[in-house]
N, C-alpha and C. Protein backbone atom coordinates (compact mmCIF):
# COMPACT_ATOMS: atom_id res chain seq x y z
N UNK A 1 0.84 -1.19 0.00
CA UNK A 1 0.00 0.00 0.00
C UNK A 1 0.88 1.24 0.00
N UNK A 2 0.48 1.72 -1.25
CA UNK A 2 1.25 3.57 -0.83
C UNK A 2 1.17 4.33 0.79
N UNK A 3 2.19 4.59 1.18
CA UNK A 3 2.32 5.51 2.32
C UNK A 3 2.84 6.84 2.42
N UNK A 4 3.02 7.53 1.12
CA UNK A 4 3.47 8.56 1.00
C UNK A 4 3.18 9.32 -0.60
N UNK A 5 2.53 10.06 -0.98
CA UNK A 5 2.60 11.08 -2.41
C UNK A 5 2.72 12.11 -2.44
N UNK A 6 3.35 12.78 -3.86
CA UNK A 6 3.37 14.24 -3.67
C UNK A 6 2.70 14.98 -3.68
N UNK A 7 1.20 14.37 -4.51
CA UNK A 7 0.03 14.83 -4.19
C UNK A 7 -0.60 14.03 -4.77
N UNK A 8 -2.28 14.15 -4.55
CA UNK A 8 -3.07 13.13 -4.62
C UNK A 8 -3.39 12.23 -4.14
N UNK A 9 -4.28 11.37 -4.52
CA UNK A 9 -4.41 10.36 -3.24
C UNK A 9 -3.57 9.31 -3.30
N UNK A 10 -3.75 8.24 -1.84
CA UNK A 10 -2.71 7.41 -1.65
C UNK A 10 -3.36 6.17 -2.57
N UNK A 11 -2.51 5.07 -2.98
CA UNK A 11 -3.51 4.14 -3.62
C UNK A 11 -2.47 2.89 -3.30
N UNK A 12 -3.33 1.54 -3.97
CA UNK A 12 -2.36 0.62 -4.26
C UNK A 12 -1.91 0.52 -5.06
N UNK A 13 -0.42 0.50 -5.94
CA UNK A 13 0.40 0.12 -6.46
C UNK A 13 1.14 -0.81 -6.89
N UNK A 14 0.34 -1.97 -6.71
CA UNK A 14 1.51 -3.22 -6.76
C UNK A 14 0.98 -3.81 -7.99
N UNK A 15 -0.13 -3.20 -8.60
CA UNK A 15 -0.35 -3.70 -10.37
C UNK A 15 0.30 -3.15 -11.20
N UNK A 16 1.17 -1.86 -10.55
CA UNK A 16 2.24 -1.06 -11.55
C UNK A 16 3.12 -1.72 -11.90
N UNK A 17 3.37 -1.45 -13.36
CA UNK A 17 4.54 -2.17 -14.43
C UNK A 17 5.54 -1.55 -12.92
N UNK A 18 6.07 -0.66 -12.91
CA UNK A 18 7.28 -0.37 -12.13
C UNK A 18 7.61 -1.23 -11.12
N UNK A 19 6.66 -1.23 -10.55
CA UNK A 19 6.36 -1.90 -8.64
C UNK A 19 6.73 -3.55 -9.58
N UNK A 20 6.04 -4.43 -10.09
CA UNK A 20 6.35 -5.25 -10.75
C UNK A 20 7.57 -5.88 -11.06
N UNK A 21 8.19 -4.72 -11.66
CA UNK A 21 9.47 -5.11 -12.19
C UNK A 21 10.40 -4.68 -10.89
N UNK A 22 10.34 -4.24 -10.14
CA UNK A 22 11.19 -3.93 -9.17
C UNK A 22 11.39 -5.64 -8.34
N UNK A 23 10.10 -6.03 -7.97
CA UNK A 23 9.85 -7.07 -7.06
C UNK A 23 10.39 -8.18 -7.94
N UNK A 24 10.73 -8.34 -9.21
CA UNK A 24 11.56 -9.03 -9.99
C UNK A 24 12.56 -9.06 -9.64
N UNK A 25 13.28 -7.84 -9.48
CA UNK A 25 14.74 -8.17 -9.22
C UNK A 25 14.79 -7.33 -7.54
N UNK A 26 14.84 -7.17 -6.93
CA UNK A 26 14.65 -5.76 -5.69
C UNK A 26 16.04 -5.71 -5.14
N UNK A 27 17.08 -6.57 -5.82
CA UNK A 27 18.46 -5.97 -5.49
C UNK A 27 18.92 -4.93 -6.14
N UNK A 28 17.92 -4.63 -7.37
CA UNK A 28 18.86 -3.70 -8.41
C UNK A 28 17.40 -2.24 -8.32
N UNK A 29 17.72 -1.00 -8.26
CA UNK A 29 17.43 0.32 -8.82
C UNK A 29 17.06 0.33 -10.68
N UNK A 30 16.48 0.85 -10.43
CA UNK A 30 16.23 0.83 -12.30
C UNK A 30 16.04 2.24 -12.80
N UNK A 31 16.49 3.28 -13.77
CA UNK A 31 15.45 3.92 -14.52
C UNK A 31 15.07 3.53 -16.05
N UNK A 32 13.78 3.71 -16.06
CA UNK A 32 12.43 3.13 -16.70
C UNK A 32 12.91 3.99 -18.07
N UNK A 33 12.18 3.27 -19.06
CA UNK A 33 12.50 3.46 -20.28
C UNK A 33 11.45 5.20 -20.53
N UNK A 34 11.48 6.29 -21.57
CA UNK A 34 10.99 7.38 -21.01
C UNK A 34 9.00 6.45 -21.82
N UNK A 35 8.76 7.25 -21.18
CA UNK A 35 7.04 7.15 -21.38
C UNK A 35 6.27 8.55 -20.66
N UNK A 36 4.69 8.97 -21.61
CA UNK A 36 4.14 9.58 -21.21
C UNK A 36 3.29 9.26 -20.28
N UNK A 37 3.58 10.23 -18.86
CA UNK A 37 2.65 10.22 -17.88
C UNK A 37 1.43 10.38 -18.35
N UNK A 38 0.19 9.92 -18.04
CA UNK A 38 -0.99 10.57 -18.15
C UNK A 38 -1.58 11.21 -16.94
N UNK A 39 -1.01 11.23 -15.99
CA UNK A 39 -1.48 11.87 -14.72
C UNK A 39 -0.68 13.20 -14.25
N UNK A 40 0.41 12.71 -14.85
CA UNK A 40 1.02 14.00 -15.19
C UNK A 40 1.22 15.19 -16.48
N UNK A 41 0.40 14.12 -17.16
CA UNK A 41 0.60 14.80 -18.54
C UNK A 41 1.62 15.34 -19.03
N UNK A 42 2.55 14.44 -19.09
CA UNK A 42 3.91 14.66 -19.60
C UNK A 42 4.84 13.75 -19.55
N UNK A 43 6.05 13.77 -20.54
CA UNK A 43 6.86 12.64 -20.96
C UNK A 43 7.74 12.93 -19.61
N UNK A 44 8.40 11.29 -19.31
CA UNK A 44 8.77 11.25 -18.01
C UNK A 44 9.94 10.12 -17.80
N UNK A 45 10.66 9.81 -16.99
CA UNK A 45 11.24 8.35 -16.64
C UNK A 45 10.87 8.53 -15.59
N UNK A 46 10.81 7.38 -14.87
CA UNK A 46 11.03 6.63 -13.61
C UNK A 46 12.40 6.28 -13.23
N UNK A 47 12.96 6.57 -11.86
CA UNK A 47 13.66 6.48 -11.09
C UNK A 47 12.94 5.26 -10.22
N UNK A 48 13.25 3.97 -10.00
CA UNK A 48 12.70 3.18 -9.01
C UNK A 48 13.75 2.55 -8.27
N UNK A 49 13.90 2.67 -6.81
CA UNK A 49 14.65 2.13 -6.01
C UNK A 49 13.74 1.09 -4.77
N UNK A 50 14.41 0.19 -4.65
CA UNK A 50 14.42 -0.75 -3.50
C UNK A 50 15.05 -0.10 -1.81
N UNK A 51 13.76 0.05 -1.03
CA UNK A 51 14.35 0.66 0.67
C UNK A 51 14.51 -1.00 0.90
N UNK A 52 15.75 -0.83 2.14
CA UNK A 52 15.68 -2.09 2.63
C UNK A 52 15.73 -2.03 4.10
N UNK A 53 15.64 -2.63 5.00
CA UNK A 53 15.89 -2.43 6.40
C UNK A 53 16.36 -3.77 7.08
N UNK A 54 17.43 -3.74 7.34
CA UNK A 54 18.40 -4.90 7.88
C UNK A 54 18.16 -6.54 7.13
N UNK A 55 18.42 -6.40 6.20
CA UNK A 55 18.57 -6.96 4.22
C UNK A 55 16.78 -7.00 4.14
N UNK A 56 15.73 -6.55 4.77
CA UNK A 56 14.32 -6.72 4.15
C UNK A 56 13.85 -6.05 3.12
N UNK A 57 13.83 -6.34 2.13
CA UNK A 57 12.71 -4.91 1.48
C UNK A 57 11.37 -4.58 1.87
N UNK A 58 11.57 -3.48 2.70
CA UNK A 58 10.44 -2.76 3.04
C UNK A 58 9.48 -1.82 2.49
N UNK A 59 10.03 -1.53 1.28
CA UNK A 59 9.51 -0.81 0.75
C UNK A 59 9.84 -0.03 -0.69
N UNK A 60 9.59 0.76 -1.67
CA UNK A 60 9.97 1.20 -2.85
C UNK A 60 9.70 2.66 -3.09
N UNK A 61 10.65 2.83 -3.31
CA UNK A 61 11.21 4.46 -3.94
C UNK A 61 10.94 4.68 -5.15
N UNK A 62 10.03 5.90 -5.70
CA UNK A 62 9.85 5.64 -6.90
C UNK A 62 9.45 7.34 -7.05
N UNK A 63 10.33 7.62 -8.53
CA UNK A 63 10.20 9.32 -8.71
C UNK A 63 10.08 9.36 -10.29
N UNK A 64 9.15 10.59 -10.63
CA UNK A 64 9.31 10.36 -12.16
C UNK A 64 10.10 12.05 -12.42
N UNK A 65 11.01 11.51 -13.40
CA UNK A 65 11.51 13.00 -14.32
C UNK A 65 11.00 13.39 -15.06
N UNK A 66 10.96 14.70 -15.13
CA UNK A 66 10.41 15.13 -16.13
C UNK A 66 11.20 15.37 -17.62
N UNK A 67 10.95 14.99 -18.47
CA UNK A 67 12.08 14.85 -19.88
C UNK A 67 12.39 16.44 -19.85
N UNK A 68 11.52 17.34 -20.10
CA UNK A 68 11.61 18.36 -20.47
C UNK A 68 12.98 19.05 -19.16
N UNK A 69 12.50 18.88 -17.92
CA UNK A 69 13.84 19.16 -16.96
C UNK A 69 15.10 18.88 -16.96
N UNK A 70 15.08 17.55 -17.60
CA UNK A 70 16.08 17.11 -17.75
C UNK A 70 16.83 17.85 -19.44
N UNK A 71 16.16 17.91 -20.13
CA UNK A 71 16.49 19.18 -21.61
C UNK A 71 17.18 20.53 -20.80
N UNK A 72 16.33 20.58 -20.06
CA UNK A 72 16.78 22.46 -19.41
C UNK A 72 18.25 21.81 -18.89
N UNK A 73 18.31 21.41 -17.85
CA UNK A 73 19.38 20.65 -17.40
C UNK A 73 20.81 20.33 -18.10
N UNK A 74 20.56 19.61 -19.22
CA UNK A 74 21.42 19.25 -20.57
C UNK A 74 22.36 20.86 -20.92
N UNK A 75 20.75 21.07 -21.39
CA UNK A 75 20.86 22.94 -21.86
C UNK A 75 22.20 23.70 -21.13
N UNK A 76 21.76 23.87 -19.96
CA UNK A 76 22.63 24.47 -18.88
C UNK A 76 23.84 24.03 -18.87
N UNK A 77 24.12 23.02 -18.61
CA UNK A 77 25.32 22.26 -18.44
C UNK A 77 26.41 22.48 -19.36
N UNK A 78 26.22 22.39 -20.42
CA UNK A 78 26.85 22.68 -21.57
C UNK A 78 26.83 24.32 -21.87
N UNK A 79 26.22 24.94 -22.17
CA UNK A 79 25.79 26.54 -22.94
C UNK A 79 27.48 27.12 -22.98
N UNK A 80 27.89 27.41 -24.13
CA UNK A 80 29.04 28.10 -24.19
C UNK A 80 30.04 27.55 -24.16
N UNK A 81 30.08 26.10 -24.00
CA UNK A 81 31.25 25.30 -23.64
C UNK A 81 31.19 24.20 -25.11
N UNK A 82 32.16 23.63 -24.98
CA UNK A 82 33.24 22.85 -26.18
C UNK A 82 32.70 21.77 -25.75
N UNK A 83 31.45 21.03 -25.53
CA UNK A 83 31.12 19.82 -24.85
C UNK A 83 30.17 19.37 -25.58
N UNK A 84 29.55 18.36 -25.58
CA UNK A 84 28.57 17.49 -25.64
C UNK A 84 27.62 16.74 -25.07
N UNK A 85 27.09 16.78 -24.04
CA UNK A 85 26.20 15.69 -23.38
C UNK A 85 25.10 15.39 -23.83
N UNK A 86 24.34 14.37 -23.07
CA UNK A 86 23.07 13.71 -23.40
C UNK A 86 22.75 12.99 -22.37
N UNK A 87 21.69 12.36 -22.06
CA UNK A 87 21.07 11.76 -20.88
C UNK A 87 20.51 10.42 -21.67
N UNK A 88 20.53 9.48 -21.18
CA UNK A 88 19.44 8.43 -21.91
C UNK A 88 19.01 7.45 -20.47
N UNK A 89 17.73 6.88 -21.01
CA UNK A 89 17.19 6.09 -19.94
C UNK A 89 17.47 4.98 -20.11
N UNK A 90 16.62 3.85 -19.21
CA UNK A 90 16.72 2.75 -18.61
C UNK A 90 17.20 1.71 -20.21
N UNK A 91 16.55 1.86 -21.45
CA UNK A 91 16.62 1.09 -22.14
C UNK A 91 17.77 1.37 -23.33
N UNK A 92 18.38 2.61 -22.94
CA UNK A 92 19.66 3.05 -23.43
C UNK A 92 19.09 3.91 -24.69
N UNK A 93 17.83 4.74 -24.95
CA UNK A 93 17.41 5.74 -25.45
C UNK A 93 17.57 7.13 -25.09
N UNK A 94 18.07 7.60 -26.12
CA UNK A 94 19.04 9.44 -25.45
C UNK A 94 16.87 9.83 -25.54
N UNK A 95 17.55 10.79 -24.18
CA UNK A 95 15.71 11.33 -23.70
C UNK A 95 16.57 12.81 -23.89
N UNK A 96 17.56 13.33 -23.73
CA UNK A 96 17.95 14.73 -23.41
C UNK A 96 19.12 14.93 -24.51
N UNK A 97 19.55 15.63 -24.93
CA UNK A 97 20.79 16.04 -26.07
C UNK A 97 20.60 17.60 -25.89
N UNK A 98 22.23 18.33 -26.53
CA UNK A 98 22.20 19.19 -26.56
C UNK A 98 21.64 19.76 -27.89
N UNK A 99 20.17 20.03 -27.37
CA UNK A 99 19.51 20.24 -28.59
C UNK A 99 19.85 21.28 -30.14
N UNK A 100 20.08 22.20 -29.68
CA UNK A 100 21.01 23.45 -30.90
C UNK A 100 21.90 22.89 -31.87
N UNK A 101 23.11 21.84 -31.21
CA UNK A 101 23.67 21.22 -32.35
C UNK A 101 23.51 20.20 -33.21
N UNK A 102 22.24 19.67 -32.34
CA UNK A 102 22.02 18.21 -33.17
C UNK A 102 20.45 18.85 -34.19
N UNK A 103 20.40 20.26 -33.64
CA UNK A 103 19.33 20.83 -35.05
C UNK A 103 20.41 20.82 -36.33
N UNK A 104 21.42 21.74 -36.09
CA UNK A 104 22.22 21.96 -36.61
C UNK A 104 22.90 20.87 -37.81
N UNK A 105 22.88 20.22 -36.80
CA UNK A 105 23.79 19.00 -37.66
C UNK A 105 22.36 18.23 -38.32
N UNK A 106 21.72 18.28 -37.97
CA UNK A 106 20.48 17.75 -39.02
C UNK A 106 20.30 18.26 -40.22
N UNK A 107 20.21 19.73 -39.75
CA UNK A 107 20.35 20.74 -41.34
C UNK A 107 20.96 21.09 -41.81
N UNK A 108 22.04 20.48 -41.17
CA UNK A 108 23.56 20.10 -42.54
C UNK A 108 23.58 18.66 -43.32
N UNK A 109 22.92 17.80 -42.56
CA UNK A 109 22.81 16.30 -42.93
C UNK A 109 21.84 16.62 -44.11
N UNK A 110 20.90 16.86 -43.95
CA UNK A 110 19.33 16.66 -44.78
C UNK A 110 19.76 18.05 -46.10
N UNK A 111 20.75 19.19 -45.55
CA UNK A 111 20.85 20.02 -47.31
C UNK A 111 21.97 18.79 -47.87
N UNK A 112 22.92 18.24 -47.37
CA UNK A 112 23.47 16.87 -47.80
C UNK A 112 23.16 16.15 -48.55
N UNK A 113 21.88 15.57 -48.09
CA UNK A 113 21.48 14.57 -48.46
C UNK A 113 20.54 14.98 -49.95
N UNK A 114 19.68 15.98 -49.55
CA UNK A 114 19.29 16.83 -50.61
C UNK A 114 20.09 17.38 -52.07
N UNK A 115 21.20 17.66 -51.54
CA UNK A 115 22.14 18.16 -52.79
C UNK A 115 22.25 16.92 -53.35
N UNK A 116 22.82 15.32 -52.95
CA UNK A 116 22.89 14.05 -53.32
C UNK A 116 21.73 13.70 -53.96
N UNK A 117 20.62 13.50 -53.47
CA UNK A 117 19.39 13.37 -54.49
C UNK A 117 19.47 13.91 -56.01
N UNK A 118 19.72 15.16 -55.73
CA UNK A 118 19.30 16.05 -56.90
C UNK A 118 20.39 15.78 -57.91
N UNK A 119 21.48 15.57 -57.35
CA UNK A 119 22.46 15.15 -58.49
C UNK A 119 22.23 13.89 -58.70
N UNK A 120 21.55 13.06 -57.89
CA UNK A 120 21.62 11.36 -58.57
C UNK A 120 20.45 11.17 -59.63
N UNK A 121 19.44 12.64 -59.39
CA UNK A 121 18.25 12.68 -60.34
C UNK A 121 18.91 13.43 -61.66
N UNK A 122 19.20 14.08 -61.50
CA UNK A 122 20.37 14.80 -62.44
C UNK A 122 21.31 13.98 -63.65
N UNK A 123 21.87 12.77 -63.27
CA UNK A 123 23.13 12.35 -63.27
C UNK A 123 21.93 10.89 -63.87
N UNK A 124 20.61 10.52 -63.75
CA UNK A 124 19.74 9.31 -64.26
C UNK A 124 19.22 10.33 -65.16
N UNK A 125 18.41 11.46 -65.33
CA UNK A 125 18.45 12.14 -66.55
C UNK A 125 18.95 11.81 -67.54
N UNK A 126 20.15 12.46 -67.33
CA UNK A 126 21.19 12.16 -68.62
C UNK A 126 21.23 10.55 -69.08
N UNK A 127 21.85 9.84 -68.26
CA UNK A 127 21.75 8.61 -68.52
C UNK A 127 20.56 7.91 -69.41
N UNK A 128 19.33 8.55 -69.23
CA UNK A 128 18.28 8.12 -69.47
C UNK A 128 18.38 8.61 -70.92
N UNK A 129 18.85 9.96 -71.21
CA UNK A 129 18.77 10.76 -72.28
C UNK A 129 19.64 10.25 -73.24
N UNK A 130 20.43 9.71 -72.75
CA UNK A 130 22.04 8.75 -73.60
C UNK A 130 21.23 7.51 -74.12
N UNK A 131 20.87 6.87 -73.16
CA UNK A 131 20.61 5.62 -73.51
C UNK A 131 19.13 5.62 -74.52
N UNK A 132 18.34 6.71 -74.39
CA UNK A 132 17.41 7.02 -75.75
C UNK A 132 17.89 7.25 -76.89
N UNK A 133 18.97 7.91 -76.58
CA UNK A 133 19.76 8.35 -78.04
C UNK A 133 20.78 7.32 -78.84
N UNK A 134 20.98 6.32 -78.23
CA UNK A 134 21.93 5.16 -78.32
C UNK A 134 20.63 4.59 -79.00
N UNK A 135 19.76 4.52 -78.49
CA UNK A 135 18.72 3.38 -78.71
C UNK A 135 18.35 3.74 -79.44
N UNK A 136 17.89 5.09 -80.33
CA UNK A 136 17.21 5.80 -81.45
C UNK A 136 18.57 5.67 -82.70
N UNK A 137 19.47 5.99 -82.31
CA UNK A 137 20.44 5.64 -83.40
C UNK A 137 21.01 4.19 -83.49
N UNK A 138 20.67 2.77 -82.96
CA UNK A 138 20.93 2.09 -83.20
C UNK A 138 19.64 1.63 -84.17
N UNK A 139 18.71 1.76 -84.14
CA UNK A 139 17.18 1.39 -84.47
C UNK A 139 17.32 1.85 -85.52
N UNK A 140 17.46 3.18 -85.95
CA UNK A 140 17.90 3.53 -87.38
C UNK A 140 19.17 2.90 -87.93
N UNK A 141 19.87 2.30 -87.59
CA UNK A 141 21.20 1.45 -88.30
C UNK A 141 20.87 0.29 -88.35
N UNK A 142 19.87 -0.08 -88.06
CA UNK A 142 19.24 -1.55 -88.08
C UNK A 142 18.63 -1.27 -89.51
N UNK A 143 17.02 -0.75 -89.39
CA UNK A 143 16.46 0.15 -90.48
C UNK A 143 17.22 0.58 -91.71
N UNK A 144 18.28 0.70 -91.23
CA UNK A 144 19.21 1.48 -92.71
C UNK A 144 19.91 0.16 -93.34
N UNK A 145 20.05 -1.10 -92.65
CA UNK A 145 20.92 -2.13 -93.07
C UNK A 145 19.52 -2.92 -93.55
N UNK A 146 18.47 -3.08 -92.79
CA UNK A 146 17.91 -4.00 -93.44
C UNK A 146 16.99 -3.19 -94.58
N UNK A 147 16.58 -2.05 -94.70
CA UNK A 147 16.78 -1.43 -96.26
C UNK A 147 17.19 -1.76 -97.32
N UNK A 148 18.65 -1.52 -96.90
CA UNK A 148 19.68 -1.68 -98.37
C UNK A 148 20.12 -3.02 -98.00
N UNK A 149 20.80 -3.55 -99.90
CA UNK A 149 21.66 -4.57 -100.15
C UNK A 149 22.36 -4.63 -99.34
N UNK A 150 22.87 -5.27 -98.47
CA UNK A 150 24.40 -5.40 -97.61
C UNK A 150 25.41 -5.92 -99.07
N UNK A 151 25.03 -6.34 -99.83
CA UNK A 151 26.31 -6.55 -100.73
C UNK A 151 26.47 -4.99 -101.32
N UNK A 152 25.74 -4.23 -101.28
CA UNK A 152 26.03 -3.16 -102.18
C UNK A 152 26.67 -2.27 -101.39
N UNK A 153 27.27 -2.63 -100.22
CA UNK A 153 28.22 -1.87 -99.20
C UNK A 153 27.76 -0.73 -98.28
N UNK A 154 26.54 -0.67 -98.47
CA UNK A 154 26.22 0.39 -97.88
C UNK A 154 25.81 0.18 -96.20
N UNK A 155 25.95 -1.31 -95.74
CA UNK A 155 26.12 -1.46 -94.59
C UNK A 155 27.01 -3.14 -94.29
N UNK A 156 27.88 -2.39 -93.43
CA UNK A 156 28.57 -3.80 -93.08
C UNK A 156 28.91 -4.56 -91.83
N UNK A 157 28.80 -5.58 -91.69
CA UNK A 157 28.88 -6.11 -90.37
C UNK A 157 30.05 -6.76 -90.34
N UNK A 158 30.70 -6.50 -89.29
CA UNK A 158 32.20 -7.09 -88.83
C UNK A 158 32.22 -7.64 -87.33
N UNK A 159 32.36 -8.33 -87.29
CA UNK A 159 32.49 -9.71 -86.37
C UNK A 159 33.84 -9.10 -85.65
N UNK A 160 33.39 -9.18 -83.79
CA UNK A 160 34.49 -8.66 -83.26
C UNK A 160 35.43 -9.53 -82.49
């Protein structure tokens, strides 16, 4: 039975995925892969710890983050500095990055990738345009041989 919230009422808990998986293992702390609260209305991890009292488990610790705090957090940490961080949860998914450069580097990736398109559409054009024109002038050298006499020289085939 819950004995403590930050607000709201107290309830039972022990049908929670968290509470669940804790009592699976209750030697180990976990944080939870991120998911949206609905009671909080907002994306979150779980922090879940095992209390123990002279080796018993008595009880479970359990806090949710807020993703977005953890962004501000990231934010801060870094601002102005030559660094990089990121946060990821329980299932090894980045929940936090330093958001500005990885815009950045997206919209250097994607005009990238964009300039590459356009030249590979570019670059099958032509190709396309060659190989019509190969194909239109071979069709007429066909046409032009089976026309005329081949003895009368006006088309000859040589074996390569």
């Amino acid at each position: 039975m819950q004995t403590a919230r930050s607000s709201g009422e107290l309830g039972d808990r022990a049908n929670r995925w968290w509470f669940k998986k804790i009592m699976d293992g209750p030697d180990k702390p976990f944080v939870s892969k991120s998911y949206y609260s609905i009671s909080g209305n907002m994306a979150v991890s779980s922090v879940i710890m095992p209390i123990y009292r002279d080796n018993e488990l008595v009880g479970i610790f359990g806090s949710d983050l807020k993703l977005e705090s953890l962004q501000e957090l990231v934010d801060r940490t870094i601002e102005g500095q030559e660094r990089y961080a990121y946060i990821i949860d329980g299932e090894g998914y980045v929940v936090a990055q330093e958001i500005k450069k990885l815009a950045e580097q997206t919209s250097e990736a994607t005009k990238e990738i964009t300039d590459l398109i356009v030249a590979t559409q570019t670059n099958v054009k032509k190709v396309v345009s060659m190989i019509s024109e190969s194909s239109q002038q071979m069709e007429q050298g066909f046409h032009f041989c089976f026309n005329h006499d081949i003895r009368e020289g006006n088309c000859v085939f040589k074996q390569a």
